[in-house]
C-alpha atoms as a PDB file:
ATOM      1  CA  UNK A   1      14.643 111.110 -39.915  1.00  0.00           C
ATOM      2  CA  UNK A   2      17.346 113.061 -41.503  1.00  0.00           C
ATOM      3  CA  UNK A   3      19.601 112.543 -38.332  1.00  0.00           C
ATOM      4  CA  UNK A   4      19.091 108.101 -38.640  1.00  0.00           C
ATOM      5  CA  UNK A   5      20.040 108.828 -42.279  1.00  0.00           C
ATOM      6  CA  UNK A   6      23.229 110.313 -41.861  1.00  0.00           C
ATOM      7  CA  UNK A   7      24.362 108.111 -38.782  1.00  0.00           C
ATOM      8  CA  UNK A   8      24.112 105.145 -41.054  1.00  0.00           C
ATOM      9  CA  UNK A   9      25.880 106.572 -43.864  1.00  0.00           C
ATOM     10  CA  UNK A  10      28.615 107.755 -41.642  1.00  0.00           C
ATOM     11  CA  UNK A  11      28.883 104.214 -40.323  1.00  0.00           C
ATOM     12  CA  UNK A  12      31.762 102.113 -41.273  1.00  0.00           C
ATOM     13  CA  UNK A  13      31.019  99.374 -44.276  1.00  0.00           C
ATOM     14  CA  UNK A  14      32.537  95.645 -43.480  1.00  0.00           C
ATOM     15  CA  UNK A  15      34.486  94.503 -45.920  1.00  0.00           C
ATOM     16  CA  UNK A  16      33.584  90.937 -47.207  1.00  0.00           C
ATOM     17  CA  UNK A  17      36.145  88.235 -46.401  1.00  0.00           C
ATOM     18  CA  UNK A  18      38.415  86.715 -48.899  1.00  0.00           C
ATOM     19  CA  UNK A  19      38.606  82.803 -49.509  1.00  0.00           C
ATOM     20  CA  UNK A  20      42.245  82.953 -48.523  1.00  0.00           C
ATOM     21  CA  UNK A  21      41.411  84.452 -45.199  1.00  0.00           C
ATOM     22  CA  UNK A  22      38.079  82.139 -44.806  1.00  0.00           C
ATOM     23  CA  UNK A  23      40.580  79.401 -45.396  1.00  0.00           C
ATOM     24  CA  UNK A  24      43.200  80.187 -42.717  1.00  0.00           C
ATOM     25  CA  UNK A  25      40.522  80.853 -39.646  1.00  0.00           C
ATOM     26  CA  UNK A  26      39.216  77.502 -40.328  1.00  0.00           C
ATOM     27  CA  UNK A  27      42.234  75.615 -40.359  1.00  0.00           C
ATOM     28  CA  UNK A  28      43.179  77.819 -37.043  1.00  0.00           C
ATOM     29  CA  UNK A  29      40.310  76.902 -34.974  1.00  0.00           C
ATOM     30  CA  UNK A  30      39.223  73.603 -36.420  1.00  0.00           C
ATOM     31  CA  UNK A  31      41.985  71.629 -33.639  1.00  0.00           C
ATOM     32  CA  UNK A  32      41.266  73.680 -31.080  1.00  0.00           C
ATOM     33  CA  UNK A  33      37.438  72.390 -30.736  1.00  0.00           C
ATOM     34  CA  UNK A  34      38.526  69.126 -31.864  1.00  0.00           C
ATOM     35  CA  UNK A  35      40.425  69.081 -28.812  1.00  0.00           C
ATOM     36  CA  UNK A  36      37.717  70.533 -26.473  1.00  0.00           C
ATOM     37  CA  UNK A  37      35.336  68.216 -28.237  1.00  0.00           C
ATOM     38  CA  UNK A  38      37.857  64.717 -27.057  1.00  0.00           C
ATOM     39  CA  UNK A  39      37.758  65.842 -23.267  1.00  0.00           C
ATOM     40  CA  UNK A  40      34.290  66.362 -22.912  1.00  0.00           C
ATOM     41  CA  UNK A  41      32.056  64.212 -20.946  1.00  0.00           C
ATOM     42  CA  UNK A  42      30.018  63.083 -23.326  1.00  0.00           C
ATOM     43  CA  UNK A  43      32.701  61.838 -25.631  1.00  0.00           C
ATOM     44  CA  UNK A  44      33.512  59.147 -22.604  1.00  0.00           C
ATOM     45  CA  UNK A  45      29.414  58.205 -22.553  1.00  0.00           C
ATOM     46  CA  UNK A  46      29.822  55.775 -25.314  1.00  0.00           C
ATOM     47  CA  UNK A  47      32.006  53.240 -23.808  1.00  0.00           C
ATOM     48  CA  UNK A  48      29.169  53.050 -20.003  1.00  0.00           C
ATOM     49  CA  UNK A  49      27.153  52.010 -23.080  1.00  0.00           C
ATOM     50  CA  UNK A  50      28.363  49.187 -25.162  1.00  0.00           C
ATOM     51  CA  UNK A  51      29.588  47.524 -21.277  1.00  0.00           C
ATOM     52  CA  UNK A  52      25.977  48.232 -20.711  1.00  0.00           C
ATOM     53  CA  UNK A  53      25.248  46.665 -24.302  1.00  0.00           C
ATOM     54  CA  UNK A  54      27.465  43.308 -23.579  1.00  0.00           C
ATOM     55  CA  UNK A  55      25.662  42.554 -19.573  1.00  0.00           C
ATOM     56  CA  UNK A  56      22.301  42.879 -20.702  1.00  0.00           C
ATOM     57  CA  UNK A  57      21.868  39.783 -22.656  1.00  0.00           C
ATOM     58  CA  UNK A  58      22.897  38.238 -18.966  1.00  0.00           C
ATOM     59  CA  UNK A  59      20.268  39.516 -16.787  1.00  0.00           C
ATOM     60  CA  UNK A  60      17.160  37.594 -17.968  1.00  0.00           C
ATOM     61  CA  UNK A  61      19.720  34.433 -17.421  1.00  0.00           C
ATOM     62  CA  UNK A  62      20.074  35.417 -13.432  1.00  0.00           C
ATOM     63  CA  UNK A  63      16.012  36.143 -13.143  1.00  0.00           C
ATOM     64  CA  UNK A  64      15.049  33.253 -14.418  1.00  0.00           C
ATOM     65  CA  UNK A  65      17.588  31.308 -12.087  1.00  0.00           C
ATOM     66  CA  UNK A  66      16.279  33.166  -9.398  1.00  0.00           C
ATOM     67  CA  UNK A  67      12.220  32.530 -10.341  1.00  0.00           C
ATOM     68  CA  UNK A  68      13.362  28.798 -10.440  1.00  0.00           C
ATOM     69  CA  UNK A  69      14.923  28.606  -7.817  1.00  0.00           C
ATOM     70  CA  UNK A  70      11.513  30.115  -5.704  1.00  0.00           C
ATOM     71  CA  UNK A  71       8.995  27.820  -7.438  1.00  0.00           C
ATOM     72  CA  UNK A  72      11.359  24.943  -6.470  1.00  0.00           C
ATOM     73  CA  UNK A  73      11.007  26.350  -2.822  1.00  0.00           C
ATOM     74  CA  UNK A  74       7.673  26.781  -3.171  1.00  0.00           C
ATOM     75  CA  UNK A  75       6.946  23.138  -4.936  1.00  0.00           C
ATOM     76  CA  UNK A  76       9.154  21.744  -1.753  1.00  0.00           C
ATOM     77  CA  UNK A  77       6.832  23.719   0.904  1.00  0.00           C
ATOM     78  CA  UNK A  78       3.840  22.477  -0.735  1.00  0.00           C
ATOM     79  CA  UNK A  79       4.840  18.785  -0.857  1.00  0.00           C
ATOM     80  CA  UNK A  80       5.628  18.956   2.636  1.00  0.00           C
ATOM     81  CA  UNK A  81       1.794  20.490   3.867  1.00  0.00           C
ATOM     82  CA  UNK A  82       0.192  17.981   1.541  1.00  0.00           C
ATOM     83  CA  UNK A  83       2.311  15.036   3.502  1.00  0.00           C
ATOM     84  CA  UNK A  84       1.124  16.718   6.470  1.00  0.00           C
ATOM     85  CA  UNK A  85      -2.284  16.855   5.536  1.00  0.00           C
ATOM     86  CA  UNK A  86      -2.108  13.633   4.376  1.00  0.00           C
ATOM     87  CA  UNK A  87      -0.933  12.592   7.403  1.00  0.00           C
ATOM     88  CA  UNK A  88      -3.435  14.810   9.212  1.00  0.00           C
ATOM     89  CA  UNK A  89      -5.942  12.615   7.972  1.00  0.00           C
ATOM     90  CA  UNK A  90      -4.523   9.153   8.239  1.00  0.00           C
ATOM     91  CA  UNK A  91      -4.481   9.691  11.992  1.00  0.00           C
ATOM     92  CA  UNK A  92      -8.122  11.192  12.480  1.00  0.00           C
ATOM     93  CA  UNK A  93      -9.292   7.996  10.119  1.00  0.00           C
ATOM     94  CA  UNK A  94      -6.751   5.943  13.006  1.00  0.00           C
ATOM     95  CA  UNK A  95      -8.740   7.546  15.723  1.00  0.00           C
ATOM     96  CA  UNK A  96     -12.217   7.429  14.372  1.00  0.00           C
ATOM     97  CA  UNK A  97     -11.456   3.395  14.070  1.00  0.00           C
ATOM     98  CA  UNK A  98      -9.993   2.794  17.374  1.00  0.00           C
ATOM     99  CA  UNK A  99     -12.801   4.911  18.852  1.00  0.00           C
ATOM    100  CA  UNK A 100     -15.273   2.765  16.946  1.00  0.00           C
ATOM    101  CA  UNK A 101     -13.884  -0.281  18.406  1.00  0.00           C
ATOM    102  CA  UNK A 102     -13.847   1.197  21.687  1.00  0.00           C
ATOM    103  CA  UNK A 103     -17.563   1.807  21.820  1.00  0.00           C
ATOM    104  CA  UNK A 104     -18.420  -1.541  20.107  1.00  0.00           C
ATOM    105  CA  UNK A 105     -16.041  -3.002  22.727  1.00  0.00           C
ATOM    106  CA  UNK A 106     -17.454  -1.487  25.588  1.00  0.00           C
ATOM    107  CA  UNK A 107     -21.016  -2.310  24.619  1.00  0.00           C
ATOM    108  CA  UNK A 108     -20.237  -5.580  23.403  1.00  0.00           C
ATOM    109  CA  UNK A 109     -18.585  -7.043  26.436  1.00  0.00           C
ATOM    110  CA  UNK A 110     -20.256  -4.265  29.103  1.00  0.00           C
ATOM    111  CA  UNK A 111     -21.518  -7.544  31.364  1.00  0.00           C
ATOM    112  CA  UNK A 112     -17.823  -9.590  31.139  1.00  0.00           C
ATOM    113  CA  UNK A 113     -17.223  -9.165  34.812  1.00  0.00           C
ATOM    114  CA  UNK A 114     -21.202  -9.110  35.567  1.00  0.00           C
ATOM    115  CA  UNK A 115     -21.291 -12.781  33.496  1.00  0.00           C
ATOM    116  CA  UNK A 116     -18.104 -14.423  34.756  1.00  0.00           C
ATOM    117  CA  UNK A 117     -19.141 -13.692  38.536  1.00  0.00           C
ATOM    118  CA  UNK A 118     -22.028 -15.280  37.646  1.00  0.00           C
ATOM    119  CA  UNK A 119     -20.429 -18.677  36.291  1.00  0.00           C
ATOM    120  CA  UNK A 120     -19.586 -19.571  39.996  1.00  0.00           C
ATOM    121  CA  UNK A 121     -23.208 -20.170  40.257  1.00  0.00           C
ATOM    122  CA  UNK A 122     -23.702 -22.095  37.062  1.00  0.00           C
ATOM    123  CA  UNK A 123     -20.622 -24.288  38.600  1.00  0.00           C
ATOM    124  CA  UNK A 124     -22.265 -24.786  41.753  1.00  0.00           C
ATOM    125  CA  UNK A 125     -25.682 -26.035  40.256  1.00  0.00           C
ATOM    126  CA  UNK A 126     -23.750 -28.410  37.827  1.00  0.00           C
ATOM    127  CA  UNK A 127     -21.811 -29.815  41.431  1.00  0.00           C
ATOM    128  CA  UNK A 128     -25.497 -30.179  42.579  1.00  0.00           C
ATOM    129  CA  UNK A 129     -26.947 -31.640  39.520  1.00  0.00           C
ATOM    130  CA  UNK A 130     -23.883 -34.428  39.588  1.00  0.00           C
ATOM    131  CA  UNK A 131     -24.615 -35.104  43.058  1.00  0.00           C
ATOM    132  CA  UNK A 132     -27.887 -36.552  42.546  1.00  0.00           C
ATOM    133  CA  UNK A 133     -27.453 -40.405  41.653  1.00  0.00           C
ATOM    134  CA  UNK A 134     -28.480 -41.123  37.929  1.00  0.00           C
ATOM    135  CA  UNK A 135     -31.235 -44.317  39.683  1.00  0.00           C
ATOM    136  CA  UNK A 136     -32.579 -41.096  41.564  1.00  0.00           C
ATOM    137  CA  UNK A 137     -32.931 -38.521  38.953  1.00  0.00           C
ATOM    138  CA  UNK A 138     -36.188 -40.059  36.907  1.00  0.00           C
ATOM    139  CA  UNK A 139     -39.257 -41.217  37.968  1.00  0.00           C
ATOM    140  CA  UNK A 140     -39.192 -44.444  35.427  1.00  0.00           C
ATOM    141  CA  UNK A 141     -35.637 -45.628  37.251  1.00  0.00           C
ATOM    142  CA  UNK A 142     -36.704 -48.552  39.366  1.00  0.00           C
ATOM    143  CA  UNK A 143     -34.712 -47.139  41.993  1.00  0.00           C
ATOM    144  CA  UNK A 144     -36.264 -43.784  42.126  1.00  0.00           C
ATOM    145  CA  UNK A 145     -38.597 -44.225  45.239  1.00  0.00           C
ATOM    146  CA  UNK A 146     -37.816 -40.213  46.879  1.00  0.00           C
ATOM    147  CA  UNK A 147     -40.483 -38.215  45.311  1.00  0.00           C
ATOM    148  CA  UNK A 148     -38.561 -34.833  47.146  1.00  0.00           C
ATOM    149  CA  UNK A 149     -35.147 -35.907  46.123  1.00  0.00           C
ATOM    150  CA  UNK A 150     -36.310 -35.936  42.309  1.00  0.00           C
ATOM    151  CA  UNK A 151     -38.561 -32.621  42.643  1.00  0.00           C
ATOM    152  CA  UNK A 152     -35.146 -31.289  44.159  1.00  0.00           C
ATOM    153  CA  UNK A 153     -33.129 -32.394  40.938  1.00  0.00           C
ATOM    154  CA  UNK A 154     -35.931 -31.505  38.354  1.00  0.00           C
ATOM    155  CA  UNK A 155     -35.637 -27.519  39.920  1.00  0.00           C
ATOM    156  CA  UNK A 156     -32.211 -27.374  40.202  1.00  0.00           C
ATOM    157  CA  UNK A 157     -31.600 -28.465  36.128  1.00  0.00           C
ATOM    158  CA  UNK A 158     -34.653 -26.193  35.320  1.00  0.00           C
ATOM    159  CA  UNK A 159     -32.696 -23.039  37.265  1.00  0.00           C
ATOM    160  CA  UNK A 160     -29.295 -24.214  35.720  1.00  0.00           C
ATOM    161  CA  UNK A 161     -31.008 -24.148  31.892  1.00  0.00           C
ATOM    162  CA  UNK A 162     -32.717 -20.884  32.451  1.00  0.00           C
ATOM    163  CA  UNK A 163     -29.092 -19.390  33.782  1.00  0.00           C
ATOM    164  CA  UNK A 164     -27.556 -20.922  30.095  1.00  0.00           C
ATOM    165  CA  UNK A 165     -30.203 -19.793  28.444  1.00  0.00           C
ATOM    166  CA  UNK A 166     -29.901 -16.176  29.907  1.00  0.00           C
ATOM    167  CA  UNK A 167     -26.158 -16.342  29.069  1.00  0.00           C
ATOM    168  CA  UNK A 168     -26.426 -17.340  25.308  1.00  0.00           C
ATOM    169  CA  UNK A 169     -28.841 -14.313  24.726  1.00  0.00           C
ATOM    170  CA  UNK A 170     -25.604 -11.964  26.127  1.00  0.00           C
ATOM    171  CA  UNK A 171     -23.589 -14.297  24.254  1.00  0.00           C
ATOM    172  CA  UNK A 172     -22.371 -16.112  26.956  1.00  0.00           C
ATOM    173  CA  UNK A 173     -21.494 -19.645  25.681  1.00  0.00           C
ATOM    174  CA  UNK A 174     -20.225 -22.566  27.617  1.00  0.00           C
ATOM    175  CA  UNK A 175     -17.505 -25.022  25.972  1.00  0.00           C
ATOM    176  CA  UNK A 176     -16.081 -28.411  27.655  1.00  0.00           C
ATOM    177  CA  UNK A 177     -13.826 -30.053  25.715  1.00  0.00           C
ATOM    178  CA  UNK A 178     -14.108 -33.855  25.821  1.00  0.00           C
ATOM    179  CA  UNK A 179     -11.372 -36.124  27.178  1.00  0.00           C
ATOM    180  CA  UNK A 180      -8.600 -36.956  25.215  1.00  0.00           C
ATOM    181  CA  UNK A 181      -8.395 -33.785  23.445  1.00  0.00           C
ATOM    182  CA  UNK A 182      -5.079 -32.022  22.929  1.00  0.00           C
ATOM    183  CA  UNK A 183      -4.623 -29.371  25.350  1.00  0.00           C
ATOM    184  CA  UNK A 184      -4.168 -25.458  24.530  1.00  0.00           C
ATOM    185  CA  UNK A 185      -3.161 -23.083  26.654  1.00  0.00           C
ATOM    186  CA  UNK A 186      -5.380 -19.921  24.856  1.00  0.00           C
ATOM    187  CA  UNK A 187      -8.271 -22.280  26.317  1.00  0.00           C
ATOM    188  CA  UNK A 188      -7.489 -24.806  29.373  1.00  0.00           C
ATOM    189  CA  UNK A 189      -5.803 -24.275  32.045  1.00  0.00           C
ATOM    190  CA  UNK A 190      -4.172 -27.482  33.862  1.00  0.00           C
ATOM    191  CA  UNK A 191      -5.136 -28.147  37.206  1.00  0.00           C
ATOM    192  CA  UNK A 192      -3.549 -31.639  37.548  1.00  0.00           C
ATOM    193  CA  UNK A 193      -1.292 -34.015  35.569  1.00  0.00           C
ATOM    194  CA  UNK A 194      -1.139 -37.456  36.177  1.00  0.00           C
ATOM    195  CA  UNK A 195       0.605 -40.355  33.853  1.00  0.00           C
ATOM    196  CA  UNK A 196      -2.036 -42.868  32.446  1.00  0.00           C
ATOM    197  CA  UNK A 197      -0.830 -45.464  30.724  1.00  0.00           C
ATOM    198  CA  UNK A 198      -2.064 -45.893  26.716  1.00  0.00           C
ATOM    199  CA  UNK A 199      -3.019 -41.986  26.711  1.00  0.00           C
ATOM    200  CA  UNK A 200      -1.515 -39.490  25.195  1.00  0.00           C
ATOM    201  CA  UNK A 201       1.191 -37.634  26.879  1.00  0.00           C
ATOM    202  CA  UNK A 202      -0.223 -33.526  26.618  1.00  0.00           C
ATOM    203  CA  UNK A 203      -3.793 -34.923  26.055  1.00  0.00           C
ATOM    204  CA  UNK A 204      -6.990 -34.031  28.357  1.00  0.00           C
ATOM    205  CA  UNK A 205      -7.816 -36.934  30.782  1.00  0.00           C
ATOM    206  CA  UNK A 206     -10.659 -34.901  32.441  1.00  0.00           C
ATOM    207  CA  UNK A 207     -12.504 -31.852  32.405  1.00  0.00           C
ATOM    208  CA  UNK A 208     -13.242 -30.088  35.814  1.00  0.00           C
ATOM    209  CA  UNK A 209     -14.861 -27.285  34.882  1.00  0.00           C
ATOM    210  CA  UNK A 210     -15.780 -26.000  31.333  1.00  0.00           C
ATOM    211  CA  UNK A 211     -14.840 -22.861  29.763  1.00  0.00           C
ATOM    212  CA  UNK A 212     -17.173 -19.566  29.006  1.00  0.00           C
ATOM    213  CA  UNK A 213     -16.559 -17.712  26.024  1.00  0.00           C
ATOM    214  CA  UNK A 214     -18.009 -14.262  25.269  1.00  0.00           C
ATOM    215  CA  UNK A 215     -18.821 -13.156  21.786  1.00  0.00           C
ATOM    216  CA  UNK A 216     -15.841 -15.418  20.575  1.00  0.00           C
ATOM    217  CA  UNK A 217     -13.538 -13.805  23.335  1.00  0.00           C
ATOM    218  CA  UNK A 218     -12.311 -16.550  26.059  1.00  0.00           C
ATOM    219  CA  UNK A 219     -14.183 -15.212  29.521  1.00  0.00           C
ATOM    220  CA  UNK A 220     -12.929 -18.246  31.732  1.00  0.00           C
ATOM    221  CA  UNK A 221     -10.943 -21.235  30.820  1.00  0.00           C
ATOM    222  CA  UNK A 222     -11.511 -24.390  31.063  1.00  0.00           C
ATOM    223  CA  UNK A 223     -10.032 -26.392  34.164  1.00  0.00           C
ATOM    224  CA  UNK A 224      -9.007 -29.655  33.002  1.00  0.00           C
ATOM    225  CA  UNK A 225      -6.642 -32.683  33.931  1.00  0.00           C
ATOM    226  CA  UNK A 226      -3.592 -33.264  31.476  1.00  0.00           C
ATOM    227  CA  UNK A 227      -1.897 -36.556  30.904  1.00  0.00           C
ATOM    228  CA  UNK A 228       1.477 -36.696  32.096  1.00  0.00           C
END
């Protein structure tokens, strides 16, 4: 104890500085960390910032240009799947039609070729029907005296009506257009022409054999004579 005590009184006292000298050591090294202070890194950090400050304003601009210009993409691609769908559909409705049509078609005229082979027959029963003299065909004609030749007519017309009858049901129809009518090339066809005076030049002078329609459609036309 006695030993710390006279260590510290044998220590040296500091003498307290006078405002003069305060004074001076300021002044002294006042410039030099003003100059350390000017090259220091962070002393350049202010100017990164205000650029920084001055281009931020235009980034939101460029974003939104960008999002717009992506929607607009996106707007175009969507345009072009809805024409496609659109599309899409306008040809499956095309194709449900047709296919419709086809079926209705197909049932509608399935007998055409079965029907038109048969109107050789109906022609040849009309050639025998006109063969039999009108004085022959009736009973009450005073002329009728063959009894077999009239029983031969009466079955022939009853087989020919029963044939017509069978094609109306398939809507087979039979049309012979009367002389003097205008002919038309979606329904006659022109076996002969011959000039006749006081007729019609183009008109129909006679028919041969008459036309079949089937449901509306033209199965066989009719075979006619035109005026010259």
């Amino acid at each position: 104890m006695s030993l710390l005590l006279r260590s510290l009184l044998s220590a040296p006292r500091l003498r307290p500085l006078s405002p003069a000298s305060m004074l001076s050591a300021c002044s002294t090294s006042l410039p030099a960390f003003l100059h350390r202070s000017s090259h220091h890194p962070r002393a350049l950090s202010s100017s990164p910032e205000s650029s920084a400050s001055e281009q931020q304003p235009q980034q939101p601009q460029d974003a939104d240009a960008k999002i717009a210009a992506i929607v607009a993409e996106k707007d175009k691609q969507i345009a072009d799947l809805q024409d496609m769908y659109r599309r899409s559909l306008a040809d499956m409705e095309n194709m449900r039609q047709r296919t419709k049509r086809e079926v209705e078609n197909a049932s509608t005229f399935a007998i055409t070729k079965f029907a038109k082979d048969l109107l050789d027959t109906a022609d040849v029963l009309e050639i025998a029907l006109k063969s039999v003299p009108e004085s022959e065909r009736a009973a009450e004609q005073p002329a009728a005296n063959n009894k077999t030749l009239r029983d031969f007519y009466a079955g022939v017309s009853m087989t020919h009506d029963n044939l017509i009858k069978s094609f109306k049901r398939f809507g087979v129809e039979p049309f012979a257009d009367d002389a003097m009518t205008t002919f038309d090339h979606n329904l006659h066809q022109a076996v002969f022409q011959a000039p006749i005076p006081g007729k019609e030049s183009g008109s129909i002078c006679e028919v041969i054999k008459k036309g079949y329609m089937i449901h509306g459609r033209v199965l066989r036309s009719a075979q006619v004579g035109v005026v010259q």
